[in-house]
Protein backbone atom coordinates (compact mmCIF):
# COMPACT_ATOMS: atom_id res chain seq x y z
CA UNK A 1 131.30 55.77 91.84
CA UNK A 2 133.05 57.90 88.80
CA UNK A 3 136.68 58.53 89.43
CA UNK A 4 137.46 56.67 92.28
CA UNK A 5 139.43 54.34 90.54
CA UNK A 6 138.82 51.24 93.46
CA UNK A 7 135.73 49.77 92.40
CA UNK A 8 134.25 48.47 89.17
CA UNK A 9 131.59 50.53 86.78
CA UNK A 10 129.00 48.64 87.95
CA UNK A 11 128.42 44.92 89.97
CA UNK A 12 125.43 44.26 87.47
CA UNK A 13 126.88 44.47 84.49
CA UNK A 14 130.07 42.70 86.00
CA UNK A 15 127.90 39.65 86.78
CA UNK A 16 126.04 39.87 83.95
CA UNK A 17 128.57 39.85 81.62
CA UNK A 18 130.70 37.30 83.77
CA UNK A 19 127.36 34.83 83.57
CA UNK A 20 127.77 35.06 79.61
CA UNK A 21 131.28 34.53 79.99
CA UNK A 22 130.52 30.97 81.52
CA UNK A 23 127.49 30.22 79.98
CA UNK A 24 129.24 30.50 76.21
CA UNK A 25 132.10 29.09 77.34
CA UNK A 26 130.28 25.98 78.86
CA UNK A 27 128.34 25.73 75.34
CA UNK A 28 131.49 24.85 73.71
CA UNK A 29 130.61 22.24 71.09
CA UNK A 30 127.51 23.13 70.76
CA UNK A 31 126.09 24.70 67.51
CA UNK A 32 126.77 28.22 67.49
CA UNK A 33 124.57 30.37 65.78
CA UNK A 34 125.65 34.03 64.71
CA UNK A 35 123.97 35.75 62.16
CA UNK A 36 122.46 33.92 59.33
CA UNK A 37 124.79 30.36 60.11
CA UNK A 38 124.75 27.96 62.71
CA UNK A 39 128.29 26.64 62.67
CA UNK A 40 129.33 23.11 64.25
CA UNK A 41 131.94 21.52 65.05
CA UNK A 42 135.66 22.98 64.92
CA UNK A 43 134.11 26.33 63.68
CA UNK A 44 131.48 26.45 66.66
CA UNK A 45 134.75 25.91 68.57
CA UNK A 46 136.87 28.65 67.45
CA UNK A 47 133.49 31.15 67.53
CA UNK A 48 133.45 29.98 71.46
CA UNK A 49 136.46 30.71 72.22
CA UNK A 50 136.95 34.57 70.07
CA UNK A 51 133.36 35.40 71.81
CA UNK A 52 134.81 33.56 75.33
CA UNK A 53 137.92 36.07 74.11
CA UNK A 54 136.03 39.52 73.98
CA UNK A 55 134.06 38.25 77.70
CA UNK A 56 136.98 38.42 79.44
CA UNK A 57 137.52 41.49 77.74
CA UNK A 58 134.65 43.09 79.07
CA UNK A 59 134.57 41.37 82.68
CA UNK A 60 138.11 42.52 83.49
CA UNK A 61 137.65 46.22 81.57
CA UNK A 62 134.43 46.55 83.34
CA UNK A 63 135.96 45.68 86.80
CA UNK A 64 139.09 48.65 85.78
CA UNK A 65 135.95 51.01 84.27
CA UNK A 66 137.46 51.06 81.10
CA UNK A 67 136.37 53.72 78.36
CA UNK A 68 137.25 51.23 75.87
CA UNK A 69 135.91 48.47 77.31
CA UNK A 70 132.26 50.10 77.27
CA UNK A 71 132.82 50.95 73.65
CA UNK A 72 134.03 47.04 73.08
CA UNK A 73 130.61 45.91 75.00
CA UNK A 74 128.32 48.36 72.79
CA UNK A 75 129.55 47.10 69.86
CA UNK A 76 129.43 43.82 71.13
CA UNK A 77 125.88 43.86 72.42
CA UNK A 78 124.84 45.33 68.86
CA UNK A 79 126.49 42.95 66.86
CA UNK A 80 124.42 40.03 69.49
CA UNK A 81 121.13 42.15 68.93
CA UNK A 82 121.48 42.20 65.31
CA UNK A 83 122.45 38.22 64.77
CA UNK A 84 119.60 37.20 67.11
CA UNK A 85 116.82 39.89 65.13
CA UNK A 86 118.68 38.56 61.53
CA UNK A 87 118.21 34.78 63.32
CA UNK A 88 115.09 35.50 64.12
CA UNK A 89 114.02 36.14 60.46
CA UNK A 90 116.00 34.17 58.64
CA UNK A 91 116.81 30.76 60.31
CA UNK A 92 114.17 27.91 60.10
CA UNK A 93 113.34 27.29 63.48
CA UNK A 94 112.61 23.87 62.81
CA UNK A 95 116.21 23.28 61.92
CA UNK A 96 117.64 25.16 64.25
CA UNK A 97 115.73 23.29 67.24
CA UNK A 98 116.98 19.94 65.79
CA UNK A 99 120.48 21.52 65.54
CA UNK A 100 120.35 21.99 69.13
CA UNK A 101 118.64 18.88 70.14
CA UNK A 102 114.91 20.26 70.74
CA UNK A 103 112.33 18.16 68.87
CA UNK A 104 109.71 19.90 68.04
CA UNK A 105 110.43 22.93 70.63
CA UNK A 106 110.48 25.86 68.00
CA UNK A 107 108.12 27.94 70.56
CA UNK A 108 110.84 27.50 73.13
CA UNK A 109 113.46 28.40 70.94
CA UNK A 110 111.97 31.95 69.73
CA UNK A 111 111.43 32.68 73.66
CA UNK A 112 114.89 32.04 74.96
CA UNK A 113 116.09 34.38 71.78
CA UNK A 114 113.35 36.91 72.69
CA UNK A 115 114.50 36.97 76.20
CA UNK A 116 118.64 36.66 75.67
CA UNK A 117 117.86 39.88 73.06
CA UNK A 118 115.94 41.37 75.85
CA UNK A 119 118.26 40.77 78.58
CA UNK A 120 120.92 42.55 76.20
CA UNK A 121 119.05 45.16 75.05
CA UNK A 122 118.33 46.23 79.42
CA UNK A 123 122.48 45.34 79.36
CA UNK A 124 122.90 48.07 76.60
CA UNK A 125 120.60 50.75 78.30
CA UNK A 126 122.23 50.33 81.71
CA UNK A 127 126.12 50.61 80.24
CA UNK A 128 124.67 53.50 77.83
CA UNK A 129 123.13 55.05 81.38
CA UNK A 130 126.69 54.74 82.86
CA UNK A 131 129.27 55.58 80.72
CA UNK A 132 130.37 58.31 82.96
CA UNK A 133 131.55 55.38 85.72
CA UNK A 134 133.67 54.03 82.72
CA UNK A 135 136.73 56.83 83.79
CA UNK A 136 139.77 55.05 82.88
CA UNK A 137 141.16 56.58 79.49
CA UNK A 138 144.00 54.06 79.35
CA UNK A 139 143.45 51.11 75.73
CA UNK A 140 145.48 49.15 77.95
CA UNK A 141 143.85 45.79 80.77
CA UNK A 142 146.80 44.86 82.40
């Protein structure tokens, strides 16, 4: 599909990354945790919408096969692998299932990180696998 220049990278990664796009963007208010905080309120708000910023970054470069674009969602991915590993180690789980409304559901918590981490990681591997569909050379979306 390299070089054609009529159809995106890849459909999975475009619905992938278009399913993050509306699942982050419907978790607005919501705690969001990046790293070793777990802002609220107007700062979970403006983290929503810069992440909701870069998604639409990557849906729309992935559906022109962007070079820069797949640069953009390695970096991106590695930057959400490393807060969910540093999360992993350093929040209290405790606190952060209360933040988010569990009670007592700190088992549940550590699997939907483990599998969000793992569904990025397979993301990572399958852009890394086709960065020769990514064709377009040009920094520019629109």
């Amino acid at each position: 599909m390299s070089g054609t220049g009529r159809r995106p990278a890849s459909f999975a990664l475009l619905f992938y990354y278009f399913l993050l796009l509306v699942s982050t963007a419907a978790a607005n208010g919501s705690p969001y945790p990046f790293f070793a905080w777990v802002f609220e309120g107007t700062a979970a708000r403006i983290a929503v919408v810069l992440d909701c910023l870069v998604l639409i970054h990557i849906v729309v470069g992935v559906l022109k096969a962007q070079r820069l674009t797949w640069w953009i969602l390695l970096v991106y991915n590695a930057v959400q692998l490393a807060s969910v590993a540093v999360g992993l180690w350093a929040w209290p789980m405790d606190e952060l299932a209360l933040a988010f409304g569990f009670e007592d559901a700190t088992g549940s918590l550590v699997s939907v990180l483990a599998v969000s981490a793992l569904a990025m990681a397979v993301a990572t591997a399958y852009a890394w696998r086709l960065r020769d569909a990514f064709w377009d050379e040009n920094p520019y979306l629109f």
